[in-house]
C-alpha atoms as a PDB file:
ATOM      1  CA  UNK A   1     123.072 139.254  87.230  1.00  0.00           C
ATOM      2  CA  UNK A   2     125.340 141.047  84.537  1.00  0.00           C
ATOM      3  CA  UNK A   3     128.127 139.247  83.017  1.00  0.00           C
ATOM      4  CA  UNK A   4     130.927 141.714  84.025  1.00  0.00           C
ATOM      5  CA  UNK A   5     129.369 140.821  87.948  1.00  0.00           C
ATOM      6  CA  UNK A   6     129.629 137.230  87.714  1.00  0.00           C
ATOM      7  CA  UNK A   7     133.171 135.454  88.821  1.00  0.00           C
ATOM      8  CA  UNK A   8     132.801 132.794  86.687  1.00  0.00           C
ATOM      9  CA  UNK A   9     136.142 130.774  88.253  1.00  0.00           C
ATOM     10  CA  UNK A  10     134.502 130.354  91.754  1.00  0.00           C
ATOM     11  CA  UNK A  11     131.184 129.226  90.165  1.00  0.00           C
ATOM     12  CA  UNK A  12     132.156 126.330  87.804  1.00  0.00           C
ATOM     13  CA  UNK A  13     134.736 125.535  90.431  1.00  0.00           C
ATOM     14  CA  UNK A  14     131.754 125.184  92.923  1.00  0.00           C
ATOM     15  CA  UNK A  15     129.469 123.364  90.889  1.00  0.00           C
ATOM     16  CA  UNK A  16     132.080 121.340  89.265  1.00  0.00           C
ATOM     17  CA  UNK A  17     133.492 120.016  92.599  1.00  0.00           C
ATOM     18  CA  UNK A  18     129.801 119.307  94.095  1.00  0.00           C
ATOM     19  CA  UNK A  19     128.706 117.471  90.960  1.00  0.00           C
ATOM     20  CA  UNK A  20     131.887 115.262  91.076  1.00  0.00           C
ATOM     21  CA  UNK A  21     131.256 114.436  94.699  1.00  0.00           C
ATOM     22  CA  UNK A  22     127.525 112.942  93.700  1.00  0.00           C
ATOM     23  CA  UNK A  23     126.665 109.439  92.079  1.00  0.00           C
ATOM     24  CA  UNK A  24     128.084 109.694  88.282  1.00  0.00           C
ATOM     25  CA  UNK A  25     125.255 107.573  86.620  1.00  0.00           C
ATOM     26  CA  UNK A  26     125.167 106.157  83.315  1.00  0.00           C
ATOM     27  CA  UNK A  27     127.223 104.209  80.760  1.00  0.00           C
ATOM     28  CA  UNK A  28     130.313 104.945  78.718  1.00  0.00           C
ATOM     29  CA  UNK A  29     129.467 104.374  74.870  1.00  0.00           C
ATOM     30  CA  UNK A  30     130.632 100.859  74.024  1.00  0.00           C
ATOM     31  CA  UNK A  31     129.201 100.080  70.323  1.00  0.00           C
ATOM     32  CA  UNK A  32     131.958 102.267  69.290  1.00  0.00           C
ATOM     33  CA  UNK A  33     135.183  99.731  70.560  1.00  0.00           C
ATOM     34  CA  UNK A  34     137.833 103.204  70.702  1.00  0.00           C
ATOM     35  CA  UNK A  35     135.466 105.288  73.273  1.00  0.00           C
ATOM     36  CA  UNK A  36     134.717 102.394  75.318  1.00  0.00           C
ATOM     37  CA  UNK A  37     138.473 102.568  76.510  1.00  0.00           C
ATOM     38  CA  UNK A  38     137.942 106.299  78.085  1.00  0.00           C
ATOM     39  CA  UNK A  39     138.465 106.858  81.637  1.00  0.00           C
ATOM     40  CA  UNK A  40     134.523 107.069  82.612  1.00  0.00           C
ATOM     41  CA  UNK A  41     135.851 109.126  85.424  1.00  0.00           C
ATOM     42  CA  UNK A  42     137.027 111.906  83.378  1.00  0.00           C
ATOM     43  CA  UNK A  43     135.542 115.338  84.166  1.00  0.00           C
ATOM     44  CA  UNK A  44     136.393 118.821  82.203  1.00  0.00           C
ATOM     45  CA  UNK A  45     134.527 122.070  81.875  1.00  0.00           C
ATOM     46  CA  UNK A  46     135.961 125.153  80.207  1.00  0.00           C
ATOM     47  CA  UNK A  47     134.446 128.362  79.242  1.00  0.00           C
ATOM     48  CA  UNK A  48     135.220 131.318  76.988  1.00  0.00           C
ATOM     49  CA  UNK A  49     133.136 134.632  77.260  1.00  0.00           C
ATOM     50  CA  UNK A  50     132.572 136.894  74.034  1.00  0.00           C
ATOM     51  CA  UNK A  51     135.845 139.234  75.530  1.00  0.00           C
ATOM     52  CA  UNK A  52     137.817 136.167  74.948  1.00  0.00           C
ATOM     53  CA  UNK A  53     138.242 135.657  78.730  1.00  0.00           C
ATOM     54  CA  UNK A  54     138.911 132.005  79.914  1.00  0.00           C
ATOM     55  CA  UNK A  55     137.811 129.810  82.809  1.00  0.00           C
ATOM     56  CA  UNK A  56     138.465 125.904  83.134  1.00  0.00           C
ATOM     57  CA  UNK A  57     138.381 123.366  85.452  1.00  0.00           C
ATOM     58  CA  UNK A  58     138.559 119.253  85.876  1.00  0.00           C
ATOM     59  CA  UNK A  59     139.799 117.706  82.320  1.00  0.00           C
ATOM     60  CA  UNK A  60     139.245 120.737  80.532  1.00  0.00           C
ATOM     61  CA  UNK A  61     142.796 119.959  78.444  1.00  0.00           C
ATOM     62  CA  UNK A  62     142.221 116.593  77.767  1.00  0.00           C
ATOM     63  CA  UNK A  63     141.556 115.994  74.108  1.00  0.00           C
ATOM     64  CA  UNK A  64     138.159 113.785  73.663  1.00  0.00           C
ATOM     65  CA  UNK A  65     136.084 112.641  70.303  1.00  0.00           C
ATOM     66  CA  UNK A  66     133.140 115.520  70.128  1.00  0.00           C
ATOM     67  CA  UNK A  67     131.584 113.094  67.637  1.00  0.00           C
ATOM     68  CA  UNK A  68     128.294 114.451  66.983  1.00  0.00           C
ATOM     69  CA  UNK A  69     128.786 118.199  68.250  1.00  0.00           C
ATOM     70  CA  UNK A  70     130.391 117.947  64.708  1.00  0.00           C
ATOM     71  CA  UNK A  71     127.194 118.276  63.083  1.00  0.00           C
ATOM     72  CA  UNK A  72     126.455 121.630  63.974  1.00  0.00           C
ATOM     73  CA  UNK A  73     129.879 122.347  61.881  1.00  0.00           C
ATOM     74  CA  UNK A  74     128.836 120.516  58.973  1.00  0.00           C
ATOM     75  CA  UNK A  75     125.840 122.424  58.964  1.00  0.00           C
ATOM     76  CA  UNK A  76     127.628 125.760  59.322  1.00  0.00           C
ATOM     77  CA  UNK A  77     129.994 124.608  56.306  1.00  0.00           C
ATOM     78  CA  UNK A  78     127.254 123.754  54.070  1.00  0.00           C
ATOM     79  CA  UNK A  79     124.907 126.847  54.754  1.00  0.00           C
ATOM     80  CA  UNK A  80     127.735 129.046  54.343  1.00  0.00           C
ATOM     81  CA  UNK A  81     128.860 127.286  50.794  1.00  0.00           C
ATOM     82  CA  UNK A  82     124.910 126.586  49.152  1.00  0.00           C
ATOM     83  CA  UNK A  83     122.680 129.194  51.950  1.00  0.00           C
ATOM     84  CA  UNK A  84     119.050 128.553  52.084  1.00  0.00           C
ATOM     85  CA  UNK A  85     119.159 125.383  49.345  1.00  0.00           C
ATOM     86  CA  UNK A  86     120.294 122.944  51.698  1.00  0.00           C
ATOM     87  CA  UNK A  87     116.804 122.981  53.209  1.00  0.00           C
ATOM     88  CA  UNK A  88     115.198 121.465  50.416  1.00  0.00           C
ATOM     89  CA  UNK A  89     116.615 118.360  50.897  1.00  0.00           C
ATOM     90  CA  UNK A  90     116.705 118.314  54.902  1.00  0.00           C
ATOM     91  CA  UNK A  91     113.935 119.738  57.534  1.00  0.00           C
ATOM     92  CA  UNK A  92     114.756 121.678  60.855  1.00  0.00           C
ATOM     93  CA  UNK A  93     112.005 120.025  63.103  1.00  0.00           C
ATOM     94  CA  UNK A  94     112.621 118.175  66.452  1.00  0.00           C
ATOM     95  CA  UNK A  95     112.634 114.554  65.567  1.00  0.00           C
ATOM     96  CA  UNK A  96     111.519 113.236  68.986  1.00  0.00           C
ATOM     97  CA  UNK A  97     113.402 110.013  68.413  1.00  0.00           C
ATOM     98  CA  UNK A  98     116.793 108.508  68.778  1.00  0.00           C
ATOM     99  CA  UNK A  99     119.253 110.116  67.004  1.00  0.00           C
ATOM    100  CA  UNK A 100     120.067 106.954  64.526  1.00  0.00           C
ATOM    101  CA  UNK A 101     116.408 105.892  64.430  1.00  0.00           C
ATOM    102  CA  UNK A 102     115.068 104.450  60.294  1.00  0.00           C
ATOM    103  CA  UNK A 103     111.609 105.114  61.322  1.00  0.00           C
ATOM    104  CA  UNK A 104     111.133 108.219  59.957  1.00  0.00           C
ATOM    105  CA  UNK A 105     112.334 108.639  56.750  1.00  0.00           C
ATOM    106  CA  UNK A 106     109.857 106.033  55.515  1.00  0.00           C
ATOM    107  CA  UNK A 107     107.577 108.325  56.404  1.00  0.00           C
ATOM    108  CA  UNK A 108     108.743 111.288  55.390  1.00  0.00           C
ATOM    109  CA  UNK A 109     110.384 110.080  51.746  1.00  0.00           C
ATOM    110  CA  UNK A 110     113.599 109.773  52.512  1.00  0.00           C
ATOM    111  CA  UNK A 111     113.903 114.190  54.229  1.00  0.00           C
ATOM    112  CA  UNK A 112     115.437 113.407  57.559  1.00  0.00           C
ATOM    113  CA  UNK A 113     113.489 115.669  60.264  1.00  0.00           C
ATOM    114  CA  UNK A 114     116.532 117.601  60.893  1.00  0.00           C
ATOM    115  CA  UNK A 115     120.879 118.311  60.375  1.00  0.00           C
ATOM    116  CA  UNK A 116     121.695 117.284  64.025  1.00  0.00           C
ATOM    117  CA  UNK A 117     120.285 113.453  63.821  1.00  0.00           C
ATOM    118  CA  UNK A 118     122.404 111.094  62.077  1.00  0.00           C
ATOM    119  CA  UNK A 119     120.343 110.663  58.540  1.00  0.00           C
ATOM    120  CA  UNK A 120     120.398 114.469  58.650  1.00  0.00           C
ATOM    121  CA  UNK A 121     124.067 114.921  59.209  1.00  0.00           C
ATOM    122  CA  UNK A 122     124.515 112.015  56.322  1.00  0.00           C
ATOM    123  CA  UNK A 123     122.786 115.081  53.703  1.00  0.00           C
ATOM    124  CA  UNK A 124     124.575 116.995  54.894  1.00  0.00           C
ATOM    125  CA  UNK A 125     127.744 115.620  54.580  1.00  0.00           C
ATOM    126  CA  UNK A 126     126.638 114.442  51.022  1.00  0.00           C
ATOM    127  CA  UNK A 127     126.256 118.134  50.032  1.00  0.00           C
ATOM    128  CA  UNK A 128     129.520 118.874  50.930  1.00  0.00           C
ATOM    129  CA  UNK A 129     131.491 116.138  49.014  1.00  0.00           C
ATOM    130  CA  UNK A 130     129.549 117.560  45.794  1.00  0.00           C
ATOM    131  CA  UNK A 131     130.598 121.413  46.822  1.00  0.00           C
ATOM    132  CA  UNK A 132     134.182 120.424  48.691  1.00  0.00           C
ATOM    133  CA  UNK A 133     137.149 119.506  45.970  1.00  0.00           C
ATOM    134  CA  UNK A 134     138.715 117.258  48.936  1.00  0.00           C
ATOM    135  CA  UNK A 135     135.911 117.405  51.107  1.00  0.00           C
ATOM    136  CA  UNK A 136     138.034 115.831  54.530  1.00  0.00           C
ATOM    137  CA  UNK A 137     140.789 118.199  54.142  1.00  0.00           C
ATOM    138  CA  UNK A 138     138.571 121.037  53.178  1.00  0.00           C
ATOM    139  CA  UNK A 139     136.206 120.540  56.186  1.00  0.00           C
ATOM    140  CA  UNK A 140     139.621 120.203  58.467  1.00  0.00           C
ATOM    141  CA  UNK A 141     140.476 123.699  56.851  1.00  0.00           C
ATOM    142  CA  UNK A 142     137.060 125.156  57.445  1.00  0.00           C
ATOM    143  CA  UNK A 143     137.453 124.038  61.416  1.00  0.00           C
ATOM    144  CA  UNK A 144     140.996 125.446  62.046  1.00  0.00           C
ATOM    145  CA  UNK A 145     139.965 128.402  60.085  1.00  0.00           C
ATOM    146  CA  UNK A 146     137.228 128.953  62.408  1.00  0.00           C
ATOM    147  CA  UNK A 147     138.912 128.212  65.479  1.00  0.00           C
ATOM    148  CA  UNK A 148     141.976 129.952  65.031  1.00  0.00           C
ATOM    149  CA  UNK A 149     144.144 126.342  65.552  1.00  0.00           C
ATOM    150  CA  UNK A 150     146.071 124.382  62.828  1.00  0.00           C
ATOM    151  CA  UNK A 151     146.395 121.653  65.709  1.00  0.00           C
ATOM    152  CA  UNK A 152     143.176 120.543  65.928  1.00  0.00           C
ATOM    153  CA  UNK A 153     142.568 117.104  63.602  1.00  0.00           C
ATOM    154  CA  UNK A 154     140.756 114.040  62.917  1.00  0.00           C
ATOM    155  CA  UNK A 155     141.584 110.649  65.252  1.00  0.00           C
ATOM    156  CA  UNK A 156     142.529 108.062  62.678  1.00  0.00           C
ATOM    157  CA  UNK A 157     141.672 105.002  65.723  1.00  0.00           C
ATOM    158  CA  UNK A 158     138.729 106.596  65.979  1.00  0.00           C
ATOM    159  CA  UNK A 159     137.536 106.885  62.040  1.00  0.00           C
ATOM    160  CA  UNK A 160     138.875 102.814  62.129  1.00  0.00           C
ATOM    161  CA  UNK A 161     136.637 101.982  65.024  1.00  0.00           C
ATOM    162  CA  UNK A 162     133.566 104.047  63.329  1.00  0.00           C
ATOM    163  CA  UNK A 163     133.978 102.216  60.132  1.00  0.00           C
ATOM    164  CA  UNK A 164     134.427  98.896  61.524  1.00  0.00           C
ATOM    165  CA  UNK A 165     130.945  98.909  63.346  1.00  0.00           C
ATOM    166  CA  UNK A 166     129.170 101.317  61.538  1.00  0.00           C
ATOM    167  CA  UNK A 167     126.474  99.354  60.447  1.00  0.00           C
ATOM    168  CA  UNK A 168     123.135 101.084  61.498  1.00  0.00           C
ATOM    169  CA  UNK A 169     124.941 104.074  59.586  1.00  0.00           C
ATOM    170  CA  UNK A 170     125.407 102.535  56.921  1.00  0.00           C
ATOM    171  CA  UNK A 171     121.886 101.474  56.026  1.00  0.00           C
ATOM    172  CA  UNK A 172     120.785 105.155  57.040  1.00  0.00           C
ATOM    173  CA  UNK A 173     123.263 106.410  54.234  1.00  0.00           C
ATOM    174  CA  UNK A 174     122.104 103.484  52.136  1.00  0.00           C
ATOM    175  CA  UNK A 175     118.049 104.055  52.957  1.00  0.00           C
ATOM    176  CA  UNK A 176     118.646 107.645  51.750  1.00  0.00           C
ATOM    177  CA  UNK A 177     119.844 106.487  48.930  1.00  0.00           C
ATOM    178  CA  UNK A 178     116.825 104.801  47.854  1.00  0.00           C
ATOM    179  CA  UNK A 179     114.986 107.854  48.326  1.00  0.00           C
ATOM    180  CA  UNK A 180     117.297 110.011  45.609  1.00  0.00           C
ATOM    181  CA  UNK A 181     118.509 112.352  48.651  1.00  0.00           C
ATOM    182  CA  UNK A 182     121.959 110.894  48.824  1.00  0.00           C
ATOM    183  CA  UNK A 183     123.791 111.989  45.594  1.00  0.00           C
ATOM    184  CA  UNK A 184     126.958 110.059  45.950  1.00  0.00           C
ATOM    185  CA  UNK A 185     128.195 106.586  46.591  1.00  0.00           C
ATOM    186  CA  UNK A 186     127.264 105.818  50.153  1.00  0.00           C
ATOM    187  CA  UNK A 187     130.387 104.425  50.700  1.00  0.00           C
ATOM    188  CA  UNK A 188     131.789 108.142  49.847  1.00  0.00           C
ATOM    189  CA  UNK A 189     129.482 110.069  51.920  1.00  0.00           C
ATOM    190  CA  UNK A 190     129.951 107.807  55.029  1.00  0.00           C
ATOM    191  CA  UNK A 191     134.003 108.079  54.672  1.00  0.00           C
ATOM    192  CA  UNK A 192     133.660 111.696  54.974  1.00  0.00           C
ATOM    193  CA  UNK A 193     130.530 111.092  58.398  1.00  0.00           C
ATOM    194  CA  UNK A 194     133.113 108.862  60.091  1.00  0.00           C
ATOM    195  CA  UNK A 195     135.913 111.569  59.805  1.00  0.00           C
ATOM    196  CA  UNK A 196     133.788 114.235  60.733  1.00  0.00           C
ATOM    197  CA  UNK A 197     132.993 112.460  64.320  1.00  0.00           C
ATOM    198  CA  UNK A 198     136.375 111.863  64.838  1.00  0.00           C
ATOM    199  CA  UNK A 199     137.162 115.144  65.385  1.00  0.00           C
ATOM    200  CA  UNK A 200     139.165 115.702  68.596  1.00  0.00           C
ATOM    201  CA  UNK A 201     139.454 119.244  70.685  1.00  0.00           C
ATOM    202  CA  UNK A 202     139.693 119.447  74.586  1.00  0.00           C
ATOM    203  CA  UNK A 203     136.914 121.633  76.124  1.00  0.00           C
ATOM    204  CA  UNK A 204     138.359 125.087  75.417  1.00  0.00           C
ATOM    205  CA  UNK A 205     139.509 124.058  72.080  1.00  0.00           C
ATOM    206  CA  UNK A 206     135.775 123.266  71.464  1.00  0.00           C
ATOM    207  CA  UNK A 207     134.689 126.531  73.277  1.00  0.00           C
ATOM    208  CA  UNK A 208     136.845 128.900  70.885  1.00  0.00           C
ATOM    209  CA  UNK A 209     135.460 126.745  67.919  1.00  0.00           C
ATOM    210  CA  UNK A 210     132.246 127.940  68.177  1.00  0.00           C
ATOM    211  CA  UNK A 211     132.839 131.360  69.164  1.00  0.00           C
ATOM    212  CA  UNK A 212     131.229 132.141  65.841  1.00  0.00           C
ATOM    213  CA  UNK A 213     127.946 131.114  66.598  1.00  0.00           C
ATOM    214  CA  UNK A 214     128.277 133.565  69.599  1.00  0.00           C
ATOM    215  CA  UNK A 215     129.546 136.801  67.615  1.00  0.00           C
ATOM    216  CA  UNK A 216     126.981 137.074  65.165  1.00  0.00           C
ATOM    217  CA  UNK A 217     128.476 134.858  62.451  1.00  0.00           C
ATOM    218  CA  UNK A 218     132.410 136.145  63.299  1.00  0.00           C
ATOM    219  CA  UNK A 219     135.369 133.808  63.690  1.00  0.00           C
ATOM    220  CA  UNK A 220     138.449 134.998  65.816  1.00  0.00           C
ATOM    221  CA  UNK A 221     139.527 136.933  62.835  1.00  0.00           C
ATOM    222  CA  UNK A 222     136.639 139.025  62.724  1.00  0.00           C
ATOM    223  CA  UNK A 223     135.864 137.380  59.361  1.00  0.00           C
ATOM    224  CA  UNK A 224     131.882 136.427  58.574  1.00  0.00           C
ATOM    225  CA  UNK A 225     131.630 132.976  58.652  1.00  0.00           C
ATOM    226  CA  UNK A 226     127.869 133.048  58.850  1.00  0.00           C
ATOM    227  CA  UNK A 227     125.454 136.045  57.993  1.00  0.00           C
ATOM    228  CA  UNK A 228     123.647 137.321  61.522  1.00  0.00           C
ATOM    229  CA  UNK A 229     120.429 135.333  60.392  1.00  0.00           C
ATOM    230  CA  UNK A 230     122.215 132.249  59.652  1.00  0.00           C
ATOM    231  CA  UNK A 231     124.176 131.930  63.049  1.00  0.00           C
ATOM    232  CA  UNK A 232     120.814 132.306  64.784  1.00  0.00           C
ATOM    233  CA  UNK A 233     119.041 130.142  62.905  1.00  0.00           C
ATOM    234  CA  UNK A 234     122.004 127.599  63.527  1.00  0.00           C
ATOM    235  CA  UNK A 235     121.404 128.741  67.285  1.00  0.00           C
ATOM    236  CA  UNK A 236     117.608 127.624  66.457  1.00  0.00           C
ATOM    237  CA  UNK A 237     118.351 123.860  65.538  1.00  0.00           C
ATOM    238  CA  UNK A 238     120.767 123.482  68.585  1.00  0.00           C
ATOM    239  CA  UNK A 239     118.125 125.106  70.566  1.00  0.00           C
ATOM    240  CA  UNK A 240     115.750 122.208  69.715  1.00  0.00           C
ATOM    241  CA  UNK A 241     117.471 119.477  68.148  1.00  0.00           C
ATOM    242  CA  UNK A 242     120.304 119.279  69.514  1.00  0.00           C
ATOM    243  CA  UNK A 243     119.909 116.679  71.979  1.00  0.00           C
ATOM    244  CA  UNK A 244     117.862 113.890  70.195  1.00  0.00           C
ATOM    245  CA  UNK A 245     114.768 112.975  71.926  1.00  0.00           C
ATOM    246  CA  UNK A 246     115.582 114.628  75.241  1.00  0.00           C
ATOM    247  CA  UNK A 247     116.171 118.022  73.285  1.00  0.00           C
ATOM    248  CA  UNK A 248     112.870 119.640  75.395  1.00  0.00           C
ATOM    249  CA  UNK A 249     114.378 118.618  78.491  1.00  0.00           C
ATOM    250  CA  UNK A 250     117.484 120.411  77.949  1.00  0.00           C
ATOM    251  CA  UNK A 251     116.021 123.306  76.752  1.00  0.00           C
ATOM    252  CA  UNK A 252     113.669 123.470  80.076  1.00  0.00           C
ATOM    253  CA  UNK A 253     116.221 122.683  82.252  1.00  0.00           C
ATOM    254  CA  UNK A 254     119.424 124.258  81.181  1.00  0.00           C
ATOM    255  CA  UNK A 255     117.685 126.939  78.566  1.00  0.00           C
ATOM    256  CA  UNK A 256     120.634 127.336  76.231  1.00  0.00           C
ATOM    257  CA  UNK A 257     121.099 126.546  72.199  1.00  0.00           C
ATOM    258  CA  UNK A 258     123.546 123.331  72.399  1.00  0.00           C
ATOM    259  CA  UNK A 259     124.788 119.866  70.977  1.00  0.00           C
ATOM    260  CA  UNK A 260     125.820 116.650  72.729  1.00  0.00           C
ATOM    261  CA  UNK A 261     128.065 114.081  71.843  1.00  0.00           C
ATOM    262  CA  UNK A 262     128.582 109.844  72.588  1.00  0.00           C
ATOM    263  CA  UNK A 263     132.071 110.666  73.135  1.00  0.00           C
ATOM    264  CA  UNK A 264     130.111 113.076  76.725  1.00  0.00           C
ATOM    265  CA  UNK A 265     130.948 116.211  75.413  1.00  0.00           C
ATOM    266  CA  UNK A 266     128.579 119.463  75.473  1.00  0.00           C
ATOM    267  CA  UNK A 267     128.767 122.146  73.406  1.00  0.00           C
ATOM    268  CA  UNK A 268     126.245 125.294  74.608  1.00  0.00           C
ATOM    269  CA  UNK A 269     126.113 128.957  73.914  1.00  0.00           C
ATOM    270  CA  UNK A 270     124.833 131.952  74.738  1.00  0.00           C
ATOM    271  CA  UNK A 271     124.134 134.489  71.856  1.00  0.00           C
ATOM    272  CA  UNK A 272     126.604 137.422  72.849  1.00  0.00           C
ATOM    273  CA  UNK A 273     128.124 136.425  76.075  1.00  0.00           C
ATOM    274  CA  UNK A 274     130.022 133.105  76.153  1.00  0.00           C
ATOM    275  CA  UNK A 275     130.479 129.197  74.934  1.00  0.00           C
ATOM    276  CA  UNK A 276     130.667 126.578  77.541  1.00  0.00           C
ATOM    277  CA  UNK A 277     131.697 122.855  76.884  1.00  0.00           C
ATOM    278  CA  UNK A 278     131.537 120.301  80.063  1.00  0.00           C
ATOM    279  CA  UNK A 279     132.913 116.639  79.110  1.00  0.00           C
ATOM    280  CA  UNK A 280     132.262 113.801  81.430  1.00  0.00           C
ATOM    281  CA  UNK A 281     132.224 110.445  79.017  1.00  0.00           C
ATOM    282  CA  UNK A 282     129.226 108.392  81.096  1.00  0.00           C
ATOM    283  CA  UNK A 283     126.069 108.725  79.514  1.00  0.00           C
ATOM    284  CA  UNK A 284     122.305 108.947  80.758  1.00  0.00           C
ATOM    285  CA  UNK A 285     119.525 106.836  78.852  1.00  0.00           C
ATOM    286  CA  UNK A 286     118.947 108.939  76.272  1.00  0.00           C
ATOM    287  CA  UNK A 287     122.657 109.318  74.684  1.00  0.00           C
ATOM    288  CA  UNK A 288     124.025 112.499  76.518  1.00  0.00           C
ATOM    289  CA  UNK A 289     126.383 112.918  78.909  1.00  0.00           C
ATOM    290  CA  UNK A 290     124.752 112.331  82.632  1.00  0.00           C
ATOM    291  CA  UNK A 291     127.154 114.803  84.141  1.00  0.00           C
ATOM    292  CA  UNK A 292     127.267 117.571  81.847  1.00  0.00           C
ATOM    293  CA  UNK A 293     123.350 117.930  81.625  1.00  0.00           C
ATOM    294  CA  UNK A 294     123.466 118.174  85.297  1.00  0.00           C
ATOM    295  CA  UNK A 295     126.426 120.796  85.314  1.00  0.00           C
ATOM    296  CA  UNK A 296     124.745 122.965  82.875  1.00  0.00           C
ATOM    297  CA  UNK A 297     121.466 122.887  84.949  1.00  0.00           C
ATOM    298  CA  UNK A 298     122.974 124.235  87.831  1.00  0.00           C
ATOM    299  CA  UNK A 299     125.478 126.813  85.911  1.00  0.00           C
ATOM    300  CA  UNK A 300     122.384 128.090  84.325  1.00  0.00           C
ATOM    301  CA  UNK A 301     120.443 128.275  87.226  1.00  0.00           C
ATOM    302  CA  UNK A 302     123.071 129.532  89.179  1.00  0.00           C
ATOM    303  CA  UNK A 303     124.040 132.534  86.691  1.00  0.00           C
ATOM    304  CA  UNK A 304     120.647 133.242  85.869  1.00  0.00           C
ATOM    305  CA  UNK A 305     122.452 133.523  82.250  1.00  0.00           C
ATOM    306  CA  UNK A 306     120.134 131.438  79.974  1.00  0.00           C
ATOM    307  CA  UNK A 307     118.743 133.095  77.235  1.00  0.00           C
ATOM    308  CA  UNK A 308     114.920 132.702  78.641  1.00  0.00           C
END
């Protein structure tokens, strides 16, 4: 089925309205004390094709913390500042554990297996405070350039309620450390973490942000972000990272490059045809949201637009 055939409208309205009507299973995240007050009812899909065209439904306005879909922006920020460097000090396998797991790094000295797993993002995030002059304004700058909206911001309740039970982070930042792959004070590097998982769009907010990674490396200004080969190598690490230790599953059931967040929000693409972001805050056993996996199963299925 060709894009320009498909009525995209009557098919997310059709799967959206028979996945709300079954069991919604899982658990809203509670170790963070901010996202265990969201409605776990909440339901919001919204999709933007490569001609800009729109299509929402459910909670697509309502603004929500995409936590750890902010990775993959963190990444783009630092490949497109230091390019292929950034992968001597990080890897780009599948990790096959939880996504704040220790276990690891001991054995790999201190490399965390890839960008999209907390230790990973922690590198990454280090990188940027030594490239960045003010590196939480300057990434804010970097993800309103990209998606074309000076509204979009960091949740200050949220960066609070990070900090104040951030623990297991902490000794991830701090375990680095040890290993000489964290350059700055921990304390530093983690200030900047917790900021970037604050970051709060609504689902087509979060569908125009990563338009880039759809167009070849261009923002909505036509401006190159990312060479061609970066944005699909990007597309590469979503594609099997970016959903922790069920990252095969959601590659063999959906079939599309993506990123998941504890705050239930999905971020997938599909190199040159659209971005798609479903929100639904209850989450299945292995961190990601129990609605939205299901959603993207069928929309995939049903549009026979993955890219397999």
């Amino acid at each position: 089925m060709e894009q320009n055939e498909i009525n995209y409208q009557v098919i997310i309205n059709e799967i959206y309205n028979t996945v709300k009507t079954q069991e919604n299973i899982g658990e809203i995240t509670t170790y963070i004390p901010e996202l265990a007050k969201i409605d776990p009812e909440k339901f919001g899909v919204y999709l933007t094709t490569i001609d800009k065209d729109g299509y929402g439904v459910g909670d697509w306005q309502t603004k929500f913390s995409i936590q750890s879909i902010s990775k993959v922006l963190s990444l783009s920020a630092a490949y497109k500042l230091i390019g292929d460097q950034i992968w001597d000090r990080v890897g780009v396998e599948p990790s096959g554990n939880p996504f704040n797991s220790l276990v690891q790094l001991e054995t790999d000295d201190g490399i965390p297996r890839n960008p999209l797993i907390n230790a990973g993002a922690m590198v990454i995030c280090d990188m940027l405070v030594n490239h960045l002059e003010n590196p939480i304004d300057d990434f804010l700058r970097f993800i309103r350039k990209i998606a074309n909206n000076p509204a979009i911001d960091y949740s200050k309740s949220i960066v609070e309620s990070e900090k104040s039970v951030g623990y297991r982070n902490v000794a991830l930042c701090n375990f680095i450390k040890s290993f000489d792959n964290i350059d700055n004070h921990p304390e530093k590097v983690l200030n900047f973490y917790f900021h970037m998982c604050s970051l709060e769009m609504n689902c087509q907010e979060l569908t125009n942000t990563f338009m880039f990674l759809v167009n070849g490396g261009l923002d909505e200004s036509k401006e190159q972000v990312l060479s061609v080969s970066q944005a699909k190598r990007i597309n590469a690490i979503m594609q099997t990272c970016g959903f922790y230790d069920e990252s095969g599953e959601f590659s063999f059931k959906v079939g599309l490059p993506g990123k998941s967040g504890v705050g239930g929000g999905i971020l997938a693409l599909h190199p040159g045809k659209y971005s798609i972001a479903v929100w639904s805050p209850k989450l299945n056993h292995k961190g990601n949201s129990y609605r939205g996996m299901k959603f993207l199963e069928h929309f995939t299925t049903r549009t026979k637009l993955s890219i397999f």
